[in-house]
Every structure is written in structure tokens, then in C-alpha cells.
Protein backbone atom coordinates (compact mmCIF):
# COMPACT_ATOMS: atom_id res chain seq x y z
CA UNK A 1 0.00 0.00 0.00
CA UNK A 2 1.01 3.82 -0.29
CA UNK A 3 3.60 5.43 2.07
CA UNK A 4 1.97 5.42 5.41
CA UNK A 5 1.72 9.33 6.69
CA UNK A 6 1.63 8.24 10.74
CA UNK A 7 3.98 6.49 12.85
CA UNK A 8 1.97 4.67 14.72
CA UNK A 9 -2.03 4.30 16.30
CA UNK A 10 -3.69 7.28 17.71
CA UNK A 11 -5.46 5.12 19.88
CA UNK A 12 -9.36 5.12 19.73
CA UNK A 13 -12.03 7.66 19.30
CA UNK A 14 -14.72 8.11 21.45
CA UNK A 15 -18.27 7.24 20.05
CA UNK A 16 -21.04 8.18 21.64
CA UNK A 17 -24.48 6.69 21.20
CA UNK A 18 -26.58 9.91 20.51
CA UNK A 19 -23.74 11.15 18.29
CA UNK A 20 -23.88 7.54 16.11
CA UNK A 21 -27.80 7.88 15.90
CA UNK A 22 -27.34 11.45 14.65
CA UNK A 23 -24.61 10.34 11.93
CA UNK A 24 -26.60 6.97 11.02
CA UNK A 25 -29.72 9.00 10.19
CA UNK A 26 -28.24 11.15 7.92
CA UNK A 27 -26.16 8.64 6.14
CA UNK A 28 -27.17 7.65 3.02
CA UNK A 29 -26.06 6.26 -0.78
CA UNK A 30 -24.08 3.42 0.80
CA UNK A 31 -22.02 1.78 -1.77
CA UNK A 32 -20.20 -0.71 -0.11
CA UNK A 33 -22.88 -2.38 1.19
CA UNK A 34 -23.72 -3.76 -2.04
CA UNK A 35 -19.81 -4.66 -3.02
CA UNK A 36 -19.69 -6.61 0.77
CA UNK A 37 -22.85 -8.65 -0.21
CA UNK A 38 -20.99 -9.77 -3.67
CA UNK A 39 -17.80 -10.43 -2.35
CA UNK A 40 -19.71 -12.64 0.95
CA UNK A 41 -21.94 -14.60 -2.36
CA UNK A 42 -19.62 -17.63 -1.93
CA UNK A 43 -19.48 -17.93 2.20
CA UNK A 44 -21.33 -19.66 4.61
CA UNK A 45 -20.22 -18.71 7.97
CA UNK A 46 -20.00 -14.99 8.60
CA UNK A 47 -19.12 -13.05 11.80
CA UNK A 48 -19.33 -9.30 11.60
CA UNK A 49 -16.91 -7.49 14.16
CA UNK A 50 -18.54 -4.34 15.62
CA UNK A 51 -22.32 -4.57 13.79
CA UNK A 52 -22.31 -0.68 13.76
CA UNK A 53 -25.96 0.38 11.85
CA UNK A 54 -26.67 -2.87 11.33
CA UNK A 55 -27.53 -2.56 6.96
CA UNK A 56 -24.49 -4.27 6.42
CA UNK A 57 -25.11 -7.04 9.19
CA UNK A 58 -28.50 -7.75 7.72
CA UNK A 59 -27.80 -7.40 4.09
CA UNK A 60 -25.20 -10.20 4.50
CA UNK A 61 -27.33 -12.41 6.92
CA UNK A 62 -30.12 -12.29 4.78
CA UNK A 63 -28.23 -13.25 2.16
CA UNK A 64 -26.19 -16.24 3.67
CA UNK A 65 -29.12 -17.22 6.16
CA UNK A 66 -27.31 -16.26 8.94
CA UNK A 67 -24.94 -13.94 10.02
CA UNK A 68 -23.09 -13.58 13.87
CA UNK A 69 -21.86 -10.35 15.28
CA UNK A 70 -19.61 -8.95 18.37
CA UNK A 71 -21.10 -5.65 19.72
CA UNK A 72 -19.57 -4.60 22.73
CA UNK A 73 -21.97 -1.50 23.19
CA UNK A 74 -24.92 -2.87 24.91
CA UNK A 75 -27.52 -0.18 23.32
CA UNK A 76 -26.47 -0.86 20.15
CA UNK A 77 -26.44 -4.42 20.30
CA UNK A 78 -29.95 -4.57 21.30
CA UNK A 79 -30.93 -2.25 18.09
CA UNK A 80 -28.99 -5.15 16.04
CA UNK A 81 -30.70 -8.39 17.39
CA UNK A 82 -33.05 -9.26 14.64
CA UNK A 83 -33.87 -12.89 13.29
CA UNK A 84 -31.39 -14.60 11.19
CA UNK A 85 -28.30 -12.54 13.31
CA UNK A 86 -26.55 -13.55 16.28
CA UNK A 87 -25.36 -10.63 18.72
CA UNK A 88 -22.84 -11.69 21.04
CA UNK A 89 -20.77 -9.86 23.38
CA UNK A 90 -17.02 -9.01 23.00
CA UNK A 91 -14.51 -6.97 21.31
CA UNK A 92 -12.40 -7.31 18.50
CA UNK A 93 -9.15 -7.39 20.52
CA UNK A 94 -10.69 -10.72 22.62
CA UNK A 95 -12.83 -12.47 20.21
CA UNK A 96 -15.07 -15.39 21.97
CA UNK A 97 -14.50 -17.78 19.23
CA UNK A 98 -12.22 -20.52 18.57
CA UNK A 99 -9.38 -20.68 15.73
CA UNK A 100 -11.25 -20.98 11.94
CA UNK A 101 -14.68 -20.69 13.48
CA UNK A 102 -15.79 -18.64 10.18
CA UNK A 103 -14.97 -18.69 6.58
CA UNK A 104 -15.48 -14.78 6.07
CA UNK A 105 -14.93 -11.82 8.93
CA UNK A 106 -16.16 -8.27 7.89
CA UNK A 107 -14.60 -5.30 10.07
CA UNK A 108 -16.92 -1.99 8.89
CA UNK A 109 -15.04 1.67 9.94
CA UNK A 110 -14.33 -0.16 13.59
CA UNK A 111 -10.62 -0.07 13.30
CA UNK A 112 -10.58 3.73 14.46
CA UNK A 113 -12.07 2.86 17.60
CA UNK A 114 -10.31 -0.42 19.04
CA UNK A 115 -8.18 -0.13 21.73
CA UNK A 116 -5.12 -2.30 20.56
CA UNK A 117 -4.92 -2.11 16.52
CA UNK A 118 -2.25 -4.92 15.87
CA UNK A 119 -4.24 -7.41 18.94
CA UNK A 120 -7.35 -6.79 17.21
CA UNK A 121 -6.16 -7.42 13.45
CA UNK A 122 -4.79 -10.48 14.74
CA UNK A 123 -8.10 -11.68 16.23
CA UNK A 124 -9.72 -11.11 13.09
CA UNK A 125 -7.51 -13.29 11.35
CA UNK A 126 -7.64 -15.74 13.81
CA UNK A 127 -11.28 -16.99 13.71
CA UNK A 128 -10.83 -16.98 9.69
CA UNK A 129 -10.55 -20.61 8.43
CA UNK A 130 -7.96 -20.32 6.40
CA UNK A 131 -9.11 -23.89 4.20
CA UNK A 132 -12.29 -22.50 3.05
CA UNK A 133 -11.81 -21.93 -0.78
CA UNK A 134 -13.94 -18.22 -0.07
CA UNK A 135 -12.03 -17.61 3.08
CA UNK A 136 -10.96 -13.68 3.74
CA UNK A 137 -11.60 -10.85 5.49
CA UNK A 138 -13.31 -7.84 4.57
CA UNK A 139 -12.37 -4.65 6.25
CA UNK A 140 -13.89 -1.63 5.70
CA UNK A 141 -12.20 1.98 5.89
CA UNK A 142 -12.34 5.99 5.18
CA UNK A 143 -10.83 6.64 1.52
CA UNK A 144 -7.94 9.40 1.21
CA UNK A 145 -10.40 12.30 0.29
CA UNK A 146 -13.09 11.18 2.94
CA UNK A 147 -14.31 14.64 3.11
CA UNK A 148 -15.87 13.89 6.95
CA UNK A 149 -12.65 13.17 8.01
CA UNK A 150 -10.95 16.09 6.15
CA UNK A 151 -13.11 18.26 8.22
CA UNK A 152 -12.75 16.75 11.83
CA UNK A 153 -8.86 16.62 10.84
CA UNK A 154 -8.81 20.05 9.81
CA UNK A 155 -11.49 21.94 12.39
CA UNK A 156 -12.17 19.71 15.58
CA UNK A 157 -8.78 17.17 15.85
CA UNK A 158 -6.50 20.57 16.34
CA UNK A 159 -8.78 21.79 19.36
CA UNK A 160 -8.50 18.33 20.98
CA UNK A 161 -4.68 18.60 21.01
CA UNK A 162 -4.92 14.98 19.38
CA UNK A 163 -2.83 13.48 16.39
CA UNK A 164 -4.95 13.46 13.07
CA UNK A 165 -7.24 10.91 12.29
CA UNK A 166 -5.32 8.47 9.19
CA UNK A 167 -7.54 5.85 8.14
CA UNK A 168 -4.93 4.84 5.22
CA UNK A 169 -2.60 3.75 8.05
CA UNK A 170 -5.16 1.83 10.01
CA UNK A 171 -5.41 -0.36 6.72
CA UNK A 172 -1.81 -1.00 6.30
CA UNK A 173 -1.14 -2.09 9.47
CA UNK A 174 -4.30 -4.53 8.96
CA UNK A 175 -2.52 -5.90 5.53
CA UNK A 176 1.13 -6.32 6.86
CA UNK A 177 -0.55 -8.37 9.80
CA UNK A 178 -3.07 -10.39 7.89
CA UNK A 179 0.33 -10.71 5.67
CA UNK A 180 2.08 -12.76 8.69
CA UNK A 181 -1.22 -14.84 9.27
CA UNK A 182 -1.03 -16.54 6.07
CA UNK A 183 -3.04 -13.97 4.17
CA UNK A 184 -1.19 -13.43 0.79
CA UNK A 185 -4.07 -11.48 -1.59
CA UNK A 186 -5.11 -8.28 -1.10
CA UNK A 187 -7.37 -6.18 -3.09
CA UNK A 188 -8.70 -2.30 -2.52
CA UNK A 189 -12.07 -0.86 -3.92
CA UNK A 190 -13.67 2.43 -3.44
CA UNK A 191 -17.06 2.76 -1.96
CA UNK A 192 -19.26 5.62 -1.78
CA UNK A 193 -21.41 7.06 0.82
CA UNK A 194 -23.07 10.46 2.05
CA UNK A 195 -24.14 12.14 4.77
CA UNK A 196 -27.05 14.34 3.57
CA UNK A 197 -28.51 17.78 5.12
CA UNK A 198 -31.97 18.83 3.70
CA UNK A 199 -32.53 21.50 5.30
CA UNK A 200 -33.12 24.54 2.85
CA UNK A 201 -31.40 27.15 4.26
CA UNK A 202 -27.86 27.45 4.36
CA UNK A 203 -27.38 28.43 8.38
CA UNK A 204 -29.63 25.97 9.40
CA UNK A 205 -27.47 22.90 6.98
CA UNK A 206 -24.33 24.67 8.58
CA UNK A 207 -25.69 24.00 11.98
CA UNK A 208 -27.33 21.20 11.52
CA UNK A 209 -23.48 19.64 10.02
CA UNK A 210 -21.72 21.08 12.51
CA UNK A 211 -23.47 19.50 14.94
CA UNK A 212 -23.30 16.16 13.14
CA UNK A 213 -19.42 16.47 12.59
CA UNK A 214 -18.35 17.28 16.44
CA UNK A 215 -20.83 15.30 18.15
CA UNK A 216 -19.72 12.02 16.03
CA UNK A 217 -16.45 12.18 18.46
CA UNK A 218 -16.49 14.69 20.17
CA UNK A 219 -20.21 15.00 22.08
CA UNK A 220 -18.95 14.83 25.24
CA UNK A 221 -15.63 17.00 24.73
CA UNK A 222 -15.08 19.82 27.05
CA UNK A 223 -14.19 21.67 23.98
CA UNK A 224 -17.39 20.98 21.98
CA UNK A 225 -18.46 24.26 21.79
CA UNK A 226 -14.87 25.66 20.50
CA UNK A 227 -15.49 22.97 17.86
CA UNK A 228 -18.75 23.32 16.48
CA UNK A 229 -17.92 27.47 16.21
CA UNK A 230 -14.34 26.21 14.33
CA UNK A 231 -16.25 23.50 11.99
CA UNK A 232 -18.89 26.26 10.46
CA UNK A 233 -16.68 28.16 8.97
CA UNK A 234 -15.56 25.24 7.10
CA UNK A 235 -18.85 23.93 6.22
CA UNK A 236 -19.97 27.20 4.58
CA UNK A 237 -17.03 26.59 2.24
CA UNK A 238 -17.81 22.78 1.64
CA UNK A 239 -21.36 23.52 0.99
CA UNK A 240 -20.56 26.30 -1.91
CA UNK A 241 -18.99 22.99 -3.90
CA UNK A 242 -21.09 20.38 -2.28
CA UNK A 243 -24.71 21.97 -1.34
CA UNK A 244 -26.45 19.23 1.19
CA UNK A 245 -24.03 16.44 1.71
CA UNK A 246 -20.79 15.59 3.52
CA UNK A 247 -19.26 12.71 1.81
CA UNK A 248 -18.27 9.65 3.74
CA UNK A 249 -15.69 7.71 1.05
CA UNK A 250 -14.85 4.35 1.82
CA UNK A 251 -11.47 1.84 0.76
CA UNK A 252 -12.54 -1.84 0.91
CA UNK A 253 -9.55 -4.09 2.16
CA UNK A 254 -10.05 -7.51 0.73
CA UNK A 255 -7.77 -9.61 2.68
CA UNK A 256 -7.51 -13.62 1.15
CA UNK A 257 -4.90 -16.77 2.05
């Protein structure tokens, strides 16, 4: 993969549960969701690590029968339990499952939130059966011109005194791991997806954004308010190229033995 820009993991953001349920209703025009449930056609026995909004969970478990995830957040585990998917309790970095439990492991945008990044990579690959003929892994990141991440890098991240956000690096670590698991193939596609702001007046789409952007990691920040006055600002420039949406690019890391 390209030159990685950091030197190592930021360690997690925070992700708070009104902030997600702000984010997940504005999200729309979800690309990869579609390219996961092609690449999952040949597999049998899926596990989904962090089930997030749950479309991609049930998209693949209604496709395959079945589908398991790991949800360590209680609340949003108990949005995800539906019939056909298994919600179970852990985390990536301690996975309750033995060695080659599942022939396919899908990792959507969790990898900026674990706590260890190499420990949890490694867990991944470990519950992969590595005989299946349609065995890989399937992770799931922000693309180089993710415009959210542009602006939280560029408005909020600064005010929080933190490192920036690099999702490219989070996916090259994953590859040079997979890489000493026995996972040789690797393939990248681009997904698209949107957050989208109706609302018909420009202040009130600022506002509404801003509010989006910061409370996504930043809710409970003492800073919050410094942030959402820094993010407008940007916004109002975003919106004179890009009038009701905030993009949300994705890479797909296809990771095969």
C-alpha cells in the first residue's frame, strides 16, 4: 500500500451513542454495502466485528441465512438483534471464538475505535478458516479524500490537542498483519457514501453539520463548543462545492490466504 503518513495508532475515538444515531440518520447512498454482499456470495459462515448500523449485518445475513456479530456496546447491540443474526458480546481485541470458526470476517469503519490495533487485526484473522476456498476478510475503511474526516482533521482534531485521524494507516497495518497470518491477496475498492442535510437554508445545513461532525467524536468534549464554532466556517465553504451532503468515502480491504 502507499507510504503510510503516521507512525503509529492514535489510539481510539470516542463514540457516543446519541452522536452515532445522529450520523446513522443522515447517512445515506451506501455503496459498499452492495460490493460486501458480492464479495460474501460464496461464504457460509460470517461473523461481523462491531455490527455498527446494522444494513451491512443484515444485508449479509439475509443473504447467507445467517450472520453472527460482536457488539460490545450494549444499546447498540440490542438495536442489532433481529432474526437470522446472532449478537454476542465481546470486542475485536478478545474475540469469543475458537481458531477458523468462520470462513469470512467483515470489520466496517471499527478499526478507528479499538483499543489495541495490531491485537485486534490479529483476532480477526484468527477466527478466519484459512481452508475454506472463499475464506478472507473484509475490512472496511475511510478513503484518502473522505471529506468527513478532512473536516474533523482540519477543524475539531486541532482543538482536541490529538494526532490526526489516518484511516490509510489503520489499513496497512491490517494488511502487513493479515500478511504474517497466512493472508497473501489483497485487493482495494472504493465505496461511496453520504451524509445528507436537507434543510433549505444554508445556516440551518451549517448548523445542523456542525453538529453532526463534532458530536460524532467529540459530544462529550469539554471543547465541543470551540469545535462546532471552528467547523462552520468550514462547512460554509464545503457547501458552496457540495450543497447538502458531507461525503463519507470508503477503501474496501479484501484480505484472502
Amino acid at each position: 500500500m502507499t507510504d503510510l503518513l503516521s507512525s503509529g495508532y492514535r489510539g481510539p475515538h470516542a463514540l457516543s451513542n446519541r452522536g452515532w444515531l445522529d450520523f446513522v440518520a443522515r447517512l445515506e447512498r451506501r455503496e459498499e454495502i452492495a460490493l460486501v454482499r458480492s464479495l460474501t456470495s460464496g461464504n457460509s459462515r460470517a461473523l461481523d466485528v462491531g455490527g455498527g448500523t446494522g444494513e451491512l449485518t443484515r444485508a449479509v445475513a439475509v443473504q447467507l441465512g445467517g450472520c453472527t456479530a460482536v457488539e460490545p456496546d450494549a444499546d447498540r447491540a440490542t438495536r442489532l438483534r433481529e432474526t437470522g443474526i446472532e449478537i454476542l458480546p465481546g470486542s475485536a481485541e478478545e474475540l469469543p471464538f475458537d481458531d477458523g470458526t468462520f470462513d469470512v470476517v467483515l470489520a466496517n469503519w471499527i478499526l478507528p475505535y479499538v483499543t489495541d490495533l495490531e491485537r485486534s487485526v490479529r483476532e480477526i484473522g484468527r477466527v478466519v478458516d484459512l481452508s475454506h476456498p472463499e475464506a478472507k476478510v473484509v475490512f472496511i475503511g475511510g478513503a484518502p479524500d473522505n471529506e468527513l474526516v478532512a473536516l474533523l482533521n482540519e477543524t475539531c482534531v486541532p482543538i482536541a490537542g490529538e494526532p490526526p485521524d489516518d484511516q490509510g494507516y489503520l489499513l496497512a497495518v491490517a494488511e502487513e498483519v493479515l500478511g504474517q497470518q497466512g493472508f497473501s491477496r489483497f485487493d482495494l475498492y472504493r465505496t461511496e457514501a453520504a451524509l445528507h442535510f436537507p434543510e433549505a437554508g444554508l445556516d440551518e445545513r451549517v448548523r445542523a453539520a456542525a453538529r453532526t461532525l463534532v458530536n460524532f467524536w467529540y459530544e462529550d468534549h469539554p471543547a465541543a463548543q470551540k469545535m462546532l464554532t471552528a467547523v462552520e466556517p468550514a462547512l460554509r465553504r464545503h457547501f458552496s462545492r457540495r450543497p447538502h451532503a458531507v461525503g463519507d468515502q470508503g477503501v474496501v480491504l479484501v484480505a484472502r490466504p
